[in-house]
N, C-alpha and C. Protein backbone atom coordinates (compact mmCIF):
# COMPACT_ATOMS: atom_id res chain seq x y z
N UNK A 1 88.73 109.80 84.71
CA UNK A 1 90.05 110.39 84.58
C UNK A 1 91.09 109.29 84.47
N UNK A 2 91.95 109.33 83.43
CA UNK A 2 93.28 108.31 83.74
C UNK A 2 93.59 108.75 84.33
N UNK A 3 94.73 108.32 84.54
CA UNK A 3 96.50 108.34 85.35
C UNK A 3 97.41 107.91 84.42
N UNK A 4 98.32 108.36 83.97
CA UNK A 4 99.50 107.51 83.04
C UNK A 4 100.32 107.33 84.73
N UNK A 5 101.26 106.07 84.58
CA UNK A 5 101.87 106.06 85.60
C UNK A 5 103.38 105.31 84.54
N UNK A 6 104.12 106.20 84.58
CA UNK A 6 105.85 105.30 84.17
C UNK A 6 106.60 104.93 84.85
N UNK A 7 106.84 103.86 84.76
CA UNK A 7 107.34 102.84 85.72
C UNK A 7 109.39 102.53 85.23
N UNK A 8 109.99 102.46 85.72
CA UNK A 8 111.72 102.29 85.13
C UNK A 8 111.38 100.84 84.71
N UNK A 9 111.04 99.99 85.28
CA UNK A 9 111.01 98.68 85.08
C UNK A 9 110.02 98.09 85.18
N UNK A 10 109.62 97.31 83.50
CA UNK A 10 108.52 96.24 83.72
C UNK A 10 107.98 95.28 85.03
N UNK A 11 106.91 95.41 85.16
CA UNK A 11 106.43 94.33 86.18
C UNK A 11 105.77 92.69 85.54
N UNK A 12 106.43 91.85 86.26
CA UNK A 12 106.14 90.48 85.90
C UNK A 12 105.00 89.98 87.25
N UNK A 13 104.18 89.15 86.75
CA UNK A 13 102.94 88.55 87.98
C UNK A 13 103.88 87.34 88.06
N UNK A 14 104.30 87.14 89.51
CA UNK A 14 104.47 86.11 89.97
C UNK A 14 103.92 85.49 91.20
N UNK A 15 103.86 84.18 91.49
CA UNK A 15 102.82 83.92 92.58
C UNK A 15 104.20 82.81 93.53
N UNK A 16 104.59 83.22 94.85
CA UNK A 16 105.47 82.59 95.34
C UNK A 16 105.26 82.80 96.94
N UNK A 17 104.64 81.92 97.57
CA UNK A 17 104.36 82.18 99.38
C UNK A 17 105.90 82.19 99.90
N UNK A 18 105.06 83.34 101.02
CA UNK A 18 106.16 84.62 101.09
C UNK A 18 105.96 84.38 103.00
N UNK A 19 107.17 84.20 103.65
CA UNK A 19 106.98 83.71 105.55
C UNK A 19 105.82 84.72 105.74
N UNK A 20 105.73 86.13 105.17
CA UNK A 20 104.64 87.32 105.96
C UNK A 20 103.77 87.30 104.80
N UNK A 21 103.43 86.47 103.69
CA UNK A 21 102.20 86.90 102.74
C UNK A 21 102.61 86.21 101.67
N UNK A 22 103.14 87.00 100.16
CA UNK A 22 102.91 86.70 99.04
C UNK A 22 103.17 87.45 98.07
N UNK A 23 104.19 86.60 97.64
CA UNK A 23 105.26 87.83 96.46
C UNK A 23 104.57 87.80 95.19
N UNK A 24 103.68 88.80 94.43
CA UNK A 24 102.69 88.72 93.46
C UNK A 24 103.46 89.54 92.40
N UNK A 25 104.77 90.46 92.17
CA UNK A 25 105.37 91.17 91.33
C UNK A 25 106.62 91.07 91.65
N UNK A 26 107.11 91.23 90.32
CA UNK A 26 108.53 91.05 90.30
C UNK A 26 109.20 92.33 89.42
N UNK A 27 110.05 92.91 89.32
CA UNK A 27 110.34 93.32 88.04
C UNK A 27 112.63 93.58 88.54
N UNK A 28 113.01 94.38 87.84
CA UNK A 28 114.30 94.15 88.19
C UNK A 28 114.98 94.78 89.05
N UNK A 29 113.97 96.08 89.47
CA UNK A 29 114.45 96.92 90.65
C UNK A 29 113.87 96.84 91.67
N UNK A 30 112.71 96.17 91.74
CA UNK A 30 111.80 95.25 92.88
C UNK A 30 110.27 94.65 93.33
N UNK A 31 109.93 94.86 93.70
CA UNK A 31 108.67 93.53 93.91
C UNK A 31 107.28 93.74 95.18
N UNK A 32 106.62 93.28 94.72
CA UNK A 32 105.12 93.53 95.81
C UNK A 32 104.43 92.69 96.29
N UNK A 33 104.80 92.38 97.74
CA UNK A 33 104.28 91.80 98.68
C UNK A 33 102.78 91.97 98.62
N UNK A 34 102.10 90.75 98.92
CA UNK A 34 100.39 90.95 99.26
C UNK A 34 100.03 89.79 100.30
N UNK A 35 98.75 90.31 101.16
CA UNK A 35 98.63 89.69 101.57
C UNK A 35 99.31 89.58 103.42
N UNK A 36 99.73 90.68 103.71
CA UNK A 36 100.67 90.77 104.64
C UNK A 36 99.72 90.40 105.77
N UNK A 37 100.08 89.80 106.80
CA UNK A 37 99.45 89.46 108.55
C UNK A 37 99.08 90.88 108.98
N UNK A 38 98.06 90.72 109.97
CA UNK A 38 98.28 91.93 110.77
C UNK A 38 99.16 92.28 111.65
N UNK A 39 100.04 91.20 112.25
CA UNK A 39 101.46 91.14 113.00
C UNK A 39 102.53 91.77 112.01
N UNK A 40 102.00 91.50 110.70
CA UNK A 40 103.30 92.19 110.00
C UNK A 40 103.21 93.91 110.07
N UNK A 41 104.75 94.26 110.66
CA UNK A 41 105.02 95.94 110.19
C UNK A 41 105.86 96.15 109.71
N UNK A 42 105.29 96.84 108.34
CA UNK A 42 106.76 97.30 107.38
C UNK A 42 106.67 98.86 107.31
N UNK A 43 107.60 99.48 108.01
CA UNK A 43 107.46 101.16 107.94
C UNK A 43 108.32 101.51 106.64
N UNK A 44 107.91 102.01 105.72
CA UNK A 44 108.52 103.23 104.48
C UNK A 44 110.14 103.31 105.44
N UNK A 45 111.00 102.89 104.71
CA UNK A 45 112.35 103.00 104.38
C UNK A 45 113.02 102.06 105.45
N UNK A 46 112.86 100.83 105.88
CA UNK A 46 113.07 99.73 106.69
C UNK A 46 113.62 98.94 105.48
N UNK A 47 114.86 98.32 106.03
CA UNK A 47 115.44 97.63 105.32
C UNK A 47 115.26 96.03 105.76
N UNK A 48 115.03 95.47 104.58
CA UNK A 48 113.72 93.98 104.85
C UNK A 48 115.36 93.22 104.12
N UNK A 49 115.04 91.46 104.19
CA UNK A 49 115.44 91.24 102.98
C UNK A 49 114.66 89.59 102.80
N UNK A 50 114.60 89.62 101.39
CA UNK A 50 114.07 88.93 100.07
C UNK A 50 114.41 87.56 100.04
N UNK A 51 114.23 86.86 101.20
CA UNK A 51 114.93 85.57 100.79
C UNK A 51 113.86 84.26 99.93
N UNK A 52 114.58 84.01 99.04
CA UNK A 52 114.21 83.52 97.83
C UNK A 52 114.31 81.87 98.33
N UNK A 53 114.98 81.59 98.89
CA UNK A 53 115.28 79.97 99.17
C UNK A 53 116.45 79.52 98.64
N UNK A 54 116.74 78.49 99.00
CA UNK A 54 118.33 77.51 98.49
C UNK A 54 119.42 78.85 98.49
N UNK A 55 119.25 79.49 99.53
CA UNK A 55 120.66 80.69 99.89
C UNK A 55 120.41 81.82 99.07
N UNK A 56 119.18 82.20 98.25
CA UNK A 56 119.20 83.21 97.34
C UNK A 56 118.85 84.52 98.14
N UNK A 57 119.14 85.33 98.85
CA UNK A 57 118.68 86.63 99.45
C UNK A 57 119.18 88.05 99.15
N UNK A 58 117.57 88.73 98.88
CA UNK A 58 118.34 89.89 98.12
C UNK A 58 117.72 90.93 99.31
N UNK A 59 118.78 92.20 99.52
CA UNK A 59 118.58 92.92 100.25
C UNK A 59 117.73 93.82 99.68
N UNK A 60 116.58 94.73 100.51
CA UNK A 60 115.88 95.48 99.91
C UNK A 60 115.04 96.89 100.75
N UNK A 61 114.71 97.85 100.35
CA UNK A 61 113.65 98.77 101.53
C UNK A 61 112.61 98.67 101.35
N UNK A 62 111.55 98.75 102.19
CA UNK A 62 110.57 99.10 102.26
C UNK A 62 110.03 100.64 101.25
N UNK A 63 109.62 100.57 100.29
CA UNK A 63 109.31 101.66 99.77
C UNK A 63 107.63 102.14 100.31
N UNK A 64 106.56 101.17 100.33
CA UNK A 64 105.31 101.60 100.62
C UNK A 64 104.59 100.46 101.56
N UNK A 65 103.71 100.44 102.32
CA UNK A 65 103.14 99.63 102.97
C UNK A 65 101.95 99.98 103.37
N UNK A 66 100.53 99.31 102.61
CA UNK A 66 99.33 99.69 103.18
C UNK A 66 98.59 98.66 103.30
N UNK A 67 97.06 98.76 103.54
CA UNK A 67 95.79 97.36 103.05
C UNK A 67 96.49 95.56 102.72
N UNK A 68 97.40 95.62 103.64
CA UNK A 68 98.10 94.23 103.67
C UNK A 68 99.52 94.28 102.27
N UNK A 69 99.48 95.29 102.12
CA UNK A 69 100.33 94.74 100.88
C UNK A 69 101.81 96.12 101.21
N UNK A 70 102.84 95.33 100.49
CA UNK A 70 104.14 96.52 100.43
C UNK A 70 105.01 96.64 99.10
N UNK A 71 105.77 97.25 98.98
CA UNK A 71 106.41 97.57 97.96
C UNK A 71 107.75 97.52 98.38
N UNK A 72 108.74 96.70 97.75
CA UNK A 72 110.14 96.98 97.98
C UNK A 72 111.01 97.16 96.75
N UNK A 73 111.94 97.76 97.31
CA UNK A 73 113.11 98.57 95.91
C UNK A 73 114.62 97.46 96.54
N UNK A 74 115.06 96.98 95.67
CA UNK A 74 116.10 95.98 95.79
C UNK A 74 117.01 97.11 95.84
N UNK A 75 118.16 96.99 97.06
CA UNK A 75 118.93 97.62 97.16
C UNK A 75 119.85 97.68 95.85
N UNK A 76 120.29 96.44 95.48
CA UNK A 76 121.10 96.22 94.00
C UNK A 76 120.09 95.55 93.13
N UNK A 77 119.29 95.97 91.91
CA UNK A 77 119.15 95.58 90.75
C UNK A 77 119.43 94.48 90.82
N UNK A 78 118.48 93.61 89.76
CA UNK A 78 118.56 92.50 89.09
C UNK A 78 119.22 91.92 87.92
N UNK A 79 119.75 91.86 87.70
CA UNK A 79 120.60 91.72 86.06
C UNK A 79 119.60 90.67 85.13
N UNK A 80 119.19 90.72 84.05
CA UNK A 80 117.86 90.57 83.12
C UNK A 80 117.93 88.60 83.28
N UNK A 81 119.29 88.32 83.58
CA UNK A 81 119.26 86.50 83.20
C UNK A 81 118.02 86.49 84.87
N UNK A 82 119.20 86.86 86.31
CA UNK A 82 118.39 86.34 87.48
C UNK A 82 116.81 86.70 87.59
N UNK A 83 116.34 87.91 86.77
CA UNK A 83 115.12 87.93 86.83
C UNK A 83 114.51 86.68 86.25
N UNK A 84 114.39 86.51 84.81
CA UNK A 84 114.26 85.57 83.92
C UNK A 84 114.25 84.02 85.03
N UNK A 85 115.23 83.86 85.94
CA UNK A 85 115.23 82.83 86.68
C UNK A 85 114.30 82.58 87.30
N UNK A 86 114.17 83.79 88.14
CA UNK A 86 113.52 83.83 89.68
C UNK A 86 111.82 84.02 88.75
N UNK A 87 111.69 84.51 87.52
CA UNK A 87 110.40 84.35 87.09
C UNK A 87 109.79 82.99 86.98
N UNK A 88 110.81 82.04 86.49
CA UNK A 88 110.56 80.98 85.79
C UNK A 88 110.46 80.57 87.30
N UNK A 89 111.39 80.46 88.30
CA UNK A 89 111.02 79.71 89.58
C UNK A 89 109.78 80.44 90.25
N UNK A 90 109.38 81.06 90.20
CA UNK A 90 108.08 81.29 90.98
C UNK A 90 106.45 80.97 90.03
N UNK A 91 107.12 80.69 88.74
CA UNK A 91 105.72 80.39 88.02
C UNK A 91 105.36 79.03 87.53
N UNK A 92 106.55 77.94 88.39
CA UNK A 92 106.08 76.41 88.11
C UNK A 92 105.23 75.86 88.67
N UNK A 93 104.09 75.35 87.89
CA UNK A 93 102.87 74.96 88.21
C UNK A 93 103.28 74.47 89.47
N UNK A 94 103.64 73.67 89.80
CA UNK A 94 104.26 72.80 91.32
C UNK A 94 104.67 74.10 92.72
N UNK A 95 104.73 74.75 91.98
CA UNK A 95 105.23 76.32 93.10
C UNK A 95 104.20 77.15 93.09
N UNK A 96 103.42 77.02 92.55
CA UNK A 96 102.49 78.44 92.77
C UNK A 96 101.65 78.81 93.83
N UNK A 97 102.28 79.56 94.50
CA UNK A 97 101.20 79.68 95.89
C UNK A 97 101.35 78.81 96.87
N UNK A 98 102.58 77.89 96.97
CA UNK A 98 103.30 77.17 97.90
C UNK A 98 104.23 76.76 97.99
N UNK A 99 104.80 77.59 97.32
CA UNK A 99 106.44 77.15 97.29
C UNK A 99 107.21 78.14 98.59
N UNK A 100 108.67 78.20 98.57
CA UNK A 100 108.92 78.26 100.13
C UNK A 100 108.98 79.52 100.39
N UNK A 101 109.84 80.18 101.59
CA UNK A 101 109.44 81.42 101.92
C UNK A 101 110.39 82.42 101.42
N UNK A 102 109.42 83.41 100.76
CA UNK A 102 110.14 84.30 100.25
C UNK A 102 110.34 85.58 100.35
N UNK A 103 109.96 86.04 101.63
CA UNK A 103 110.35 87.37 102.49
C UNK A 103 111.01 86.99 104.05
N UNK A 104 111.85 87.80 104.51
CA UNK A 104 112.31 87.26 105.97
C UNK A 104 111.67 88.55 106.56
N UNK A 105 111.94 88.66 107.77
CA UNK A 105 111.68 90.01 108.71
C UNK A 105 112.42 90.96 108.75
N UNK A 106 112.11 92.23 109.37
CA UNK A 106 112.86 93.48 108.82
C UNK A 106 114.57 93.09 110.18
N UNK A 107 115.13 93.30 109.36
CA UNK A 107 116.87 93.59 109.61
C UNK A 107 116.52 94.24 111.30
């Protein structure tokens, strides 16, 4: 059986270590944590936020959280350049999978 699933906004693979795991998607309305601790708890509609590094932090909720991984919805949208940025910064060979932390704890 498929599934069609429509999505508002493309998803980009990005690989960027995250303080609780590992930011593996990006797209412009928001992004998917993997990899989460078992200390980590993110309950459905907890407001987290996204910090990117060098002062970049985007506020966001908790939309889903299961099998180590979560889903968050950026409170404000991305505008198409900062995606484009934050893609290009999480996919330099020199950053991948160790670059700095890019989730904080829930608010």
């Amino acid at each position: 059986m498929t599934v069609l699933v429509i999505r508002a906004s493309k998803r980009f693979a990005v690989c960027k270590s995250a303080r609780s795991g590992l930011l593996i998607e990006l797209s412009l309305e928001g992004c998917r944590i993997s990899q989460l601790g078992r200390n980590t708890s993110l309950e459905t509609g907890a407001e987290v936020t996204l910090d990117l590094g060098q002062g970049q932090q985007l506020p966001a909720v908790v939309r889903w959280s299961h099998d180590g991984q979560a889903g968050l919805r950026l409170l404000k949208p991305l505008h198409r350049p900062e995606l484009c940025a934050l893609i290009e910064q999480c996919r330099l060979p020199a950053q991948i999978c160790v670059g700095q932390p890019a989730m904080a704890a829930a608010r």
